[in-house]
Protein backbone atom coordinates (compact mmCIF):
# COMPACT_ATOMS: atom_id res chain seq x y z
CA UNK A 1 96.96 123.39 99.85
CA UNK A 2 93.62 121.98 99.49
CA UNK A 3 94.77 118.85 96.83
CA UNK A 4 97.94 118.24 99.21
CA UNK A 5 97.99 114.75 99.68
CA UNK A 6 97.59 114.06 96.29
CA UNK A 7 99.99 116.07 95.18
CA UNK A 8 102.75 114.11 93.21
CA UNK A 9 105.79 115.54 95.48
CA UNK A 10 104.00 114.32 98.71
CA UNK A 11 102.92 111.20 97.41
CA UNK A 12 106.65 110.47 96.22
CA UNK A 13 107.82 111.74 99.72
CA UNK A 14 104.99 109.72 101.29
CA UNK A 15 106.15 106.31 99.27
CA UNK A 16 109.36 106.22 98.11
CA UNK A 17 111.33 102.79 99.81
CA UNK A 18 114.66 103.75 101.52
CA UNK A 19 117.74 102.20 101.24
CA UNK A 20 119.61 100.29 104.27
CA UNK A 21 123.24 100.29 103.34
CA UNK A 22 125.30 97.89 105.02
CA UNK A 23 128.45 99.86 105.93
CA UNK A 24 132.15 98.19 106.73
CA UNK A 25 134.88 99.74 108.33
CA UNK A 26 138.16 98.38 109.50
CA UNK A 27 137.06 98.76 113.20
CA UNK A 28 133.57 97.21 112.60
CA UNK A 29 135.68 94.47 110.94
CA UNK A 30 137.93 94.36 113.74
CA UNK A 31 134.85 93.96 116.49
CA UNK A 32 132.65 91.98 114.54
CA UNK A 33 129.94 94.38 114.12
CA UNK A 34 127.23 94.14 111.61
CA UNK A 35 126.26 98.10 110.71
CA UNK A 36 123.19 98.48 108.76
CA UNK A 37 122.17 102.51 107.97
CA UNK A 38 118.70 103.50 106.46
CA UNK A 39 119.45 106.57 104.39
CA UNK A 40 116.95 109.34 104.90
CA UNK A 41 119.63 111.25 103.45
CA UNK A 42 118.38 109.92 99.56
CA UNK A 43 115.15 110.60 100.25
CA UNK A 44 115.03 113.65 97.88
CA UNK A 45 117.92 116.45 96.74
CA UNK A 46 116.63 118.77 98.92
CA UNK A 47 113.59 117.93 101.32
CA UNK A 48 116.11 115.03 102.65
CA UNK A 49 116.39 112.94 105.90
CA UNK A 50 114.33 113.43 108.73
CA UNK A 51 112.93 116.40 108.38
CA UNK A 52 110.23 115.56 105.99
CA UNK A 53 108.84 112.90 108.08
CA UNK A 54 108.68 115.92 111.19
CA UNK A 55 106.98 118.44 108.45
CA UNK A 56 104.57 115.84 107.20
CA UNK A 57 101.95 116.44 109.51
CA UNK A 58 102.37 119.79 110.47
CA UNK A 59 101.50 120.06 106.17
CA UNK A 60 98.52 117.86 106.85
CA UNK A 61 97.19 120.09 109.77
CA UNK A 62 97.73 123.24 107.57
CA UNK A 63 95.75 122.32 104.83
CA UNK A 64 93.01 120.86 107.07
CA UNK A 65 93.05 124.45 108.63
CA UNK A 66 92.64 126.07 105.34
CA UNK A 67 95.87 128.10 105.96
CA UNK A 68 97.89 129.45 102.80
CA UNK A 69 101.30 129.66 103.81
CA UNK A 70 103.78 128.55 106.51
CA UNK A 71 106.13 130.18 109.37
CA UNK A 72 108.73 128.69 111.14
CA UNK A 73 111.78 129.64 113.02
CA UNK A 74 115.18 128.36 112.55
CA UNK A 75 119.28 129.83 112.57
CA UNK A 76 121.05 130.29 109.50
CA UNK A 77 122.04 127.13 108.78
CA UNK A 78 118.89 125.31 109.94
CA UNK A 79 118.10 122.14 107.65
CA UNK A 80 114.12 122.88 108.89
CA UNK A 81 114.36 125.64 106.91
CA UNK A 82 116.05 124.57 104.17
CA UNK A 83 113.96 121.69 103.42
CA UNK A 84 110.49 123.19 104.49
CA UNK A 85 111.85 126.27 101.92
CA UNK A 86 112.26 123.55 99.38
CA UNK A 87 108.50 121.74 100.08
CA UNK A 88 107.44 125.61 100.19
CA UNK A 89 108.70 125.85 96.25
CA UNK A 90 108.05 122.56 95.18
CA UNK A 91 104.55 122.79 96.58
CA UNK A 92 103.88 126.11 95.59
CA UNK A 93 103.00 127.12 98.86
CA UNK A 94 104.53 130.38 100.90
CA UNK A 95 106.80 130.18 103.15
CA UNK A 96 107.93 132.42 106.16
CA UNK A 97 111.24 131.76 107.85
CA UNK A 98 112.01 133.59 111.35
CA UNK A 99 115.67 133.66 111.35
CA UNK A 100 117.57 133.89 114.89
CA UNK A 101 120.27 136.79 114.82
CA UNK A 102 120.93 139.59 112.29
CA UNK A 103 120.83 139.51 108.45
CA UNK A 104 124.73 138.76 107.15
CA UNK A 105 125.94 140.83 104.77
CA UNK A 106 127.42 137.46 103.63
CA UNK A 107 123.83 135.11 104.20
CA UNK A 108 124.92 131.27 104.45
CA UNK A 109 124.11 129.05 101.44
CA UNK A 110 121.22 127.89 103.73
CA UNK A 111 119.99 131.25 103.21
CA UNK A 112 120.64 132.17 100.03
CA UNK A 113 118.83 128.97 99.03
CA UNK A 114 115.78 129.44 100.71
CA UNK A 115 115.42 132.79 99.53
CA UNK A 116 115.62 131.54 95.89
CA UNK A 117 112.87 129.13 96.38
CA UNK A 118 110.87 131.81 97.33
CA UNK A 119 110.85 132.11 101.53
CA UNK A 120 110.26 135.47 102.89
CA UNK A 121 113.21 135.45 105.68
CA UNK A 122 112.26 137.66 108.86
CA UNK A 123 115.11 138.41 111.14
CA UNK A 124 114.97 138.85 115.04
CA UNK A 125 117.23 139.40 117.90
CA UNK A 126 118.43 136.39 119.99
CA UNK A 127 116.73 137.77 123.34
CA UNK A 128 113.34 137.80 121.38
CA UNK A 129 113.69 134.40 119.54
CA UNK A 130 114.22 132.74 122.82
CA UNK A 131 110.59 133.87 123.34
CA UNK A 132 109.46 131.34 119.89
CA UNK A 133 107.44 128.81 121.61
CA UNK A 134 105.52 131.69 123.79
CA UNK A 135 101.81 132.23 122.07
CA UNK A 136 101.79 135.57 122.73
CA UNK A 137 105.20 136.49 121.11
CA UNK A 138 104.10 133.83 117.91
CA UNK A 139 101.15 135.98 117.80
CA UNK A 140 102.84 139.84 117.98
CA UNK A 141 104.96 138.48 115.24
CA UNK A 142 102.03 137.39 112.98
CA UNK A 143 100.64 140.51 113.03
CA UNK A 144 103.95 142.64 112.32
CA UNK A 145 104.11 139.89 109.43
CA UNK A 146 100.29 140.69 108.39
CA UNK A 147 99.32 137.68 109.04
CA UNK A 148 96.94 135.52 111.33
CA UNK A 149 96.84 132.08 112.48
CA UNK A 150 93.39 131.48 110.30
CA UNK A 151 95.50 132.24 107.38
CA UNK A 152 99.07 131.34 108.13
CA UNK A 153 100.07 127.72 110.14
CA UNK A 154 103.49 128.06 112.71
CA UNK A 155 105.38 125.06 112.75
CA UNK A 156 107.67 124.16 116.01
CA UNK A 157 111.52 124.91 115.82
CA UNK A 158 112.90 121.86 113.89
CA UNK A 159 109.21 120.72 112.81
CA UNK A 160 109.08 119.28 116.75
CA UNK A 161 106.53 118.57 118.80
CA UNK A 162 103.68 115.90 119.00
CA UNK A 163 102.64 116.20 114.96
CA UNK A 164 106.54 115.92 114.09
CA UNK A 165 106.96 113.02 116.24
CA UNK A 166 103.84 111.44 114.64
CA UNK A 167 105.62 111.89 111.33
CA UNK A 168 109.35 110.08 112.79
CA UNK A 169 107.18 107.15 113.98
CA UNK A 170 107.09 105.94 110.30
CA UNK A 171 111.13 106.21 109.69
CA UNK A 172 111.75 102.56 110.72
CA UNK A 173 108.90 101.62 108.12
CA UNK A 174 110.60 104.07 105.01
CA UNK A 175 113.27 101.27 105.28
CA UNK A 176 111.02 98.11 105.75
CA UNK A 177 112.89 97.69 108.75
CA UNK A 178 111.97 95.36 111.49
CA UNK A 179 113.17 96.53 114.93
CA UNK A 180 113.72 92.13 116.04
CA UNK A 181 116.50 92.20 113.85
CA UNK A 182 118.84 95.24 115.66
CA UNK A 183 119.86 94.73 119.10
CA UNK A 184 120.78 98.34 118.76
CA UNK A 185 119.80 101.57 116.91
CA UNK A 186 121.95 105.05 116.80
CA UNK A 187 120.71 108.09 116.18
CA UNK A 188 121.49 111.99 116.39
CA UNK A 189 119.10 113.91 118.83
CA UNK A 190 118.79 117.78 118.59
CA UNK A 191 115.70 118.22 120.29
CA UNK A 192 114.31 114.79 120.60
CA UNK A 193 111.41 114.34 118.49
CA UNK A 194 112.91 112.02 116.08
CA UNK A 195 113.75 109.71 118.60
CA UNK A 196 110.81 110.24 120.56
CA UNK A 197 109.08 108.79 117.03
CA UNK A 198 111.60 105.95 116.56
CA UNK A 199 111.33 104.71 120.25
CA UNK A 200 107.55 104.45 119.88
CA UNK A 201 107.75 102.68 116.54
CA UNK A 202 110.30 99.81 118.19
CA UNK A 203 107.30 98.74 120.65
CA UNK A 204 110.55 97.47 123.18
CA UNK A 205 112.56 96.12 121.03
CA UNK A 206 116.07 97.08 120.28
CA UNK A 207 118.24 99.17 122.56
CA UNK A 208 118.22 103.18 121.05
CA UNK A 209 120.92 105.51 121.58
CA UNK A 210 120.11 108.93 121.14
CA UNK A 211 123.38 110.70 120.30
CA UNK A 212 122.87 114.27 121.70
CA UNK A 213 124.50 117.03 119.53
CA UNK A 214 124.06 119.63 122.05
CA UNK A 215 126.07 120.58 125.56
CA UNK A 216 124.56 119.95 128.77
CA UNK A 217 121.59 118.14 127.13
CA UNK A 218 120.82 116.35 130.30
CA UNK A 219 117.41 117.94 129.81
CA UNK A 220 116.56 115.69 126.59
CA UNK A 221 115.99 112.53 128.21
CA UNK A 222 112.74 114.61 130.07
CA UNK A 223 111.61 115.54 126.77
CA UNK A 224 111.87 112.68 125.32
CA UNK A 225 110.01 110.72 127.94
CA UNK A 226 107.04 113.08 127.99
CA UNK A 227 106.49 110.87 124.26
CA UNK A 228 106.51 107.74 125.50
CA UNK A 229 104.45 104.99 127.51
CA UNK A 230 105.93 104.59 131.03
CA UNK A 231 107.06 101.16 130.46
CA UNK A 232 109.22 101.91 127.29
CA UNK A 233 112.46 101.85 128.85
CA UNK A 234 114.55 100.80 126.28
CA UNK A 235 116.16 103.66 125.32
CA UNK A 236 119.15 106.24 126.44
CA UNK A 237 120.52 109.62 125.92
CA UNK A 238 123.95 109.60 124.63
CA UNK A 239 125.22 112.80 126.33
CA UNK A 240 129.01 112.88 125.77
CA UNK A 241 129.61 112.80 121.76
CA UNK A 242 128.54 116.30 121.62
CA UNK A 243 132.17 117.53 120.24
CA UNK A 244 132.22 120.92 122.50
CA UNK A 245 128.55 121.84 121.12
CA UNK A 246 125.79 122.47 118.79
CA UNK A 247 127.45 123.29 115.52
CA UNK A 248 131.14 123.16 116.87
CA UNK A 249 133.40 120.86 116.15
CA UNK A 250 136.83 119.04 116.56
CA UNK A 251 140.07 117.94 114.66
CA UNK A 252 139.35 114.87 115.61
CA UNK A 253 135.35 114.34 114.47
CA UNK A 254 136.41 116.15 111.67
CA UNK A 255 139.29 113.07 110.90
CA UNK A 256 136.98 110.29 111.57
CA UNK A 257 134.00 111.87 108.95
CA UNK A 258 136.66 111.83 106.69
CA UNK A 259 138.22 108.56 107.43
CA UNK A 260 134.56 107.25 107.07
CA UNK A 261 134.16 108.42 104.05
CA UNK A 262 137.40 107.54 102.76
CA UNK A 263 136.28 103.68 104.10
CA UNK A 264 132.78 103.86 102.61
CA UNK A 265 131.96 106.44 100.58
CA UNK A 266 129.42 107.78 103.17
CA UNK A 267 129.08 111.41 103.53
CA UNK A 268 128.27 112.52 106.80
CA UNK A 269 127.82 116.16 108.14
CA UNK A 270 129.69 117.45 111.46
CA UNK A 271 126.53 118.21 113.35
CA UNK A 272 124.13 116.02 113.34
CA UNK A 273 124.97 112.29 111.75
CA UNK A 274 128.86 112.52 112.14
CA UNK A 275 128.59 112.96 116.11
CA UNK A 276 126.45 109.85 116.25
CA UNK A 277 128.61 107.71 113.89
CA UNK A 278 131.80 109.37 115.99
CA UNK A 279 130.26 108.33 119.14
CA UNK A 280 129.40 104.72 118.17
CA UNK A 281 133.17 104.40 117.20
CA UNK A 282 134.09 105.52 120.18
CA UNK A 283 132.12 103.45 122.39
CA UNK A 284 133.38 100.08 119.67
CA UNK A 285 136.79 101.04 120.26
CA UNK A 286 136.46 101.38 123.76
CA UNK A 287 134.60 97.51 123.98
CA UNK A 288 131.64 99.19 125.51
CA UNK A 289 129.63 97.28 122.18
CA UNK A 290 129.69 93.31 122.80
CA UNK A 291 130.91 91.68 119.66
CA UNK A 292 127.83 90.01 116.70
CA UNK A 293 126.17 92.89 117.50
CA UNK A 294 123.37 93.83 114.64
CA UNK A 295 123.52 97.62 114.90
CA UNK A 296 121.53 99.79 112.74
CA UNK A 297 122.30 103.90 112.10
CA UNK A 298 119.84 106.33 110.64
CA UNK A 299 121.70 108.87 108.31
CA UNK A 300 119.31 111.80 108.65
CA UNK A 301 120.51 114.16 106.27
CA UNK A 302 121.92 117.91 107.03
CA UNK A 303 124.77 117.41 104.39
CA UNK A 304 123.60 120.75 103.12
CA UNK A 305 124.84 122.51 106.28
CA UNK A 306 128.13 120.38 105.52
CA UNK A 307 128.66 123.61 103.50
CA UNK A 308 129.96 126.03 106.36
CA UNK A 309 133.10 123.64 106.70
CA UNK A 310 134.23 125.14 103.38
């Protein structure tokens, strides 16, 4: 890991210019929105949308620390672990993914994917994974593995935390976008650290809605403001788009992805991107958005787990 950063993946991860797609819908027509969305999605075939730009630094740190392989925990269709896998294989480096539950006899493509590229999958019990962000359980588990934290770097749940929000900061920029031109930006929140990066890079302007894909997520506006400067207050949780929970959906979100698609050609996956892009057609249709809005959406990726709806 010691050549990292010039490494020809990392410096076409690092540099390559995103593309903001403007988007029209009959109901965007209808309210005289303007949609822009910046497509983390084509950022690569498989280390896509955001969760390159949360890995980025954790990578940086690692090879700093002289460490020779990675760990991180995810569930078995976790698009961490599918694209840190991929960054594992394309960057020859070892990977170690701590999967919640018990090994399927039928693994999800996530699964069977990440094994291919070379990630040594360790399965635990729900009660203990709970226990993931306790040092003392992340360091029991390195040495079952064999491993210590000289020689092996953890990475958060989802790539979170203050190195992954670091790394979201410099989404807005992937796009060249300038935050004066939106009055509002819409994006999908599992555990808040991409938003957390995309409200600091604004500096106050535009309004961001962070669409939470979770139930009862009343807890993410706290973690999200631990990120910020006091003053930064324009921002807010979206807290009712969450289509009955993390990784469940409905007829109806189901109907509008493909409606959207059918309108756009847009693919959007029912648990991260298609909540937010539901919820923002709800709240147009319901003439909670003022009409010439400028509204910008981040796609940020997860079509892979798009898989378990077939």
């Amino acid at each position: 890991m010691k050549n990292l950063l010039n490494h020809p993946l990392f410096q076409q991860l690092q540099n390559t210019p995103l593309p903001v797609q403007r988007v029209q819908t009959d109901w965007l027509e209808q309210a005289s929105i303007q949609l822009d969305m910046l497509r983390l999605d084509l950022l690569h075939p498989q280390v896509s949308g955001n969760k390159w730009f949360k890995q980025k630094h954790h990578l940086i740190q690692a090879a700093e620390q002289g460490c020779n392989c990675l760990l991180s925990f995810g569930g078995a269709w976790s698009n961490h672990i599918h694209a840190l896998a991929a960054v594992g294989n394309l960057l020859k480096i070892p990977t170690i993914g701590v999967i919640r539950g018990e090994r399927s006899k039928t693994p999800s493509p996530t699964l069977i994917d990440a094994e291919r590229w070379g990630m040594q999958l360790h399965f635990i019990n729900r009660k203990d994974y709970r226990q993931k962000h306790q040092p003392d359980f992340v360091q029991k588990l390195l040495t079952e593995l064999g491993l210590s934290t000289d020689s092996c770097y953890v990475i958060p749940e989802g790539g979170s935390g203050a190195l992954g929000i670091k790394g979201c900061e410099m989404i807005l920029q992937s796009g060249a976008i300038n935050p004066k031109d939106y009055q509002q930006i819409w994006l999908a929140s599992g555990t808040g650290a991409t938003s957390a990066g995309v409200i600091r890079s604004t500096q106050g302007h535009s309004q961001i809605h962070s669409v939470a894909v979770l139930k009862d997520a009343n807890w993410m506006t706290d973690e999200i403001g631990q990120y910020l400067k006091l003053q930064q207050n324009n921002w807010q949780v979206e807290t009712d788009f969450h289509c009955k929970g993390y990784g469940k959906t409905t007829p109806e979100l189901l109907a509008f992805i493909d409606d959207f698609y059918q309108q756009t050609g847009i693919l959007l996956d029912q648990v991260y991107t298609g909540k937010m892009m539901f919820g923002l057609y709800q709240q147009v249709c319901a003439g909670n958005v003022k009409i010439h809005r400028k509204i910008l959406t981040i796609h940020s990726g997860g079509l892979q787990g798009s898989r378990a709806l077939r």
